[in-house]
Structures are given as structure tokens and as C-alpha cells.
Protein backbone atom coordinates (compact mmCIF):
# COMPACT_ATOMS: atom_id res chain seq x y z
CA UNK A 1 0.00 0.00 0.00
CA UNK A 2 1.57 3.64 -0.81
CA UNK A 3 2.29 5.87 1.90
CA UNK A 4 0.40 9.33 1.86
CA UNK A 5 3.83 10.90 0.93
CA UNK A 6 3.85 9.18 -2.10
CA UNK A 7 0.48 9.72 -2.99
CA UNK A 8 1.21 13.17 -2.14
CA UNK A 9 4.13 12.95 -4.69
CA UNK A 10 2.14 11.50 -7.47
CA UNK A 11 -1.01 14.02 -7.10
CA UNK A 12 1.91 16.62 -7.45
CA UNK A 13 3.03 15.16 -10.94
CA UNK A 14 -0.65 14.70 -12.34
CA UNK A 15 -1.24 18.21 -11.15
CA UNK A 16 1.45 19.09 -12.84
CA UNK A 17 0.60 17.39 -15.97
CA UNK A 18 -2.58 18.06 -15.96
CA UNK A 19 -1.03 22.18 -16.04
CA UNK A 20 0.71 21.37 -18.92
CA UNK A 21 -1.34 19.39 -20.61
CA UNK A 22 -4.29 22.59 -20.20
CA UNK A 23 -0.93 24.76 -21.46
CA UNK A 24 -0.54 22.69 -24.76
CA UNK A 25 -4.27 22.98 -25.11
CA UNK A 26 -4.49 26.58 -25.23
CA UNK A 27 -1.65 27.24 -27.99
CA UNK A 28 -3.52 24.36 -30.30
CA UNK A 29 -6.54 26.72 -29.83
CA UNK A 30 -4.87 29.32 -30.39
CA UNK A 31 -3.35 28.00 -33.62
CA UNK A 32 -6.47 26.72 -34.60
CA UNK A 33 -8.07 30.55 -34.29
CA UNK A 34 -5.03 32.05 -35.59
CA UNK A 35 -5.12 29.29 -38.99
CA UNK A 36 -8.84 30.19 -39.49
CA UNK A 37 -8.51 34.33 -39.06
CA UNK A 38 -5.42 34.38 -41.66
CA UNK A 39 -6.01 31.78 -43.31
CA UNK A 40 -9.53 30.83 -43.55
CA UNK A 41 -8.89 27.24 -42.57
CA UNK A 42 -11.38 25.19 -40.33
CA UNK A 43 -9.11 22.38 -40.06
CA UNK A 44 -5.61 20.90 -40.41
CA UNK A 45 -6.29 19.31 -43.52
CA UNK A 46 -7.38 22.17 -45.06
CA UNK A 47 -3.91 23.92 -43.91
CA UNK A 48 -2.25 21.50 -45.30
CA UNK A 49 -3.35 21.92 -48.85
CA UNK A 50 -3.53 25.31 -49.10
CA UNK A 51 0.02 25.36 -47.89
CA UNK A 52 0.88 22.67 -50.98
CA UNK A 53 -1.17 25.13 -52.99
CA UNK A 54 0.93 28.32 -51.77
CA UNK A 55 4.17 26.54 -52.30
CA UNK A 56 3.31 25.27 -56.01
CA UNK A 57 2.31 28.79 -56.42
CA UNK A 58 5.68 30.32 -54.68
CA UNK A 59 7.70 27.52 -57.08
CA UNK A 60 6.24 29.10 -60.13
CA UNK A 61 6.98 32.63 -59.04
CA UNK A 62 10.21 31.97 -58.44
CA UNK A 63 10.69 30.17 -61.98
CA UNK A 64 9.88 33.15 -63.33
CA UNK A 65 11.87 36.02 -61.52
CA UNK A 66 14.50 33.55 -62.95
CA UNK A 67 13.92 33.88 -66.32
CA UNK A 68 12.97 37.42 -65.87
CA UNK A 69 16.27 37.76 -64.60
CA UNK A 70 17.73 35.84 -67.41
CA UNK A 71 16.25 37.67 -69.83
CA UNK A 72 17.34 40.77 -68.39
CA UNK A 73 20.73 39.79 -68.28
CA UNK A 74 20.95 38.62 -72.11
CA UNK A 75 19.94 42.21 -72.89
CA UNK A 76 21.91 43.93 -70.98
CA UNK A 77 24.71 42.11 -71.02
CA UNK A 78 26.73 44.70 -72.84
CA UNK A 79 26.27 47.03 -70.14
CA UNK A 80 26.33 44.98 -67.37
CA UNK A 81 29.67 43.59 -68.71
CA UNK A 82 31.10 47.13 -69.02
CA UNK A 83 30.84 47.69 -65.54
């Protein structure tokens, strides 16, 4: 049978857990709200593809501020060499 001073010692840790478990909690709520007011998602799923969605998008963007930029520097090469 377990002494009160080790019952005492385990209602300290499930308090304890219990704090941090209420902690954790809070900041997925948080998240959640934060993921739905930015965002407009409801869920993680959705998250999820609009961030495959954003990042296709950001890949394609990026393609093409590198061929802008190679474009540019076809043109101007003359000048930009004369630097």
C-alpha cells in the first residue's frame, strides 16, 4: 500500500501534468483561431493543402523572376559587362 507521501508525490506530478497538458491545449486553440482568421482554414487538412497550394504557387513565381532575370541579363549584357 503507498504511503500518503507518495500519494502526495504522485497528485503533485498529475497536477502538474494536468497544467501542462491545459498549457498545450491553449496554444492548439490558439493556432487553430489564428489558422482560421489568416487563413480561412477550419481544419488541419485544409492547412495542409492550401500550404501545398501556396508553395506550387511560390515555385512558379520563383521560376519566373529567374527567367525574368535571365532575360534581363541577355539584354543587358553589354552594359552589365562594361561595368
Amino acid at each position: 500500500m503507498a504511503s500518503i507521501g507518495q500519494i502526495e508525490v504522485l497528485k503533485g506530478k498529475v497536477e502538474s501534468l494536468q497544467r501542462e497538458a491545459d498549457k498545450a491545449a491553449g496554444q492548439f486553440e490558439a493556432c487553430k483561431k489564428r489558422l482560421k482568421d489568416e487563413f480561412g482554414c477550419d481544419s488541419l487538412k485544409e492547412a495542409e493543402a492550401l500550404l501545398e497550394k501556396m508553395t506550387r504557387e511560390t515555385q512558379g513565381l520563383e521560376k519566373e523572376v529567374e527567367q525574368a532575370l535571365e532575360k534581363f541579363k541577355k539584354e543587358y549584357a553589354d552594359v552589365l559587362e562594361g561595368q
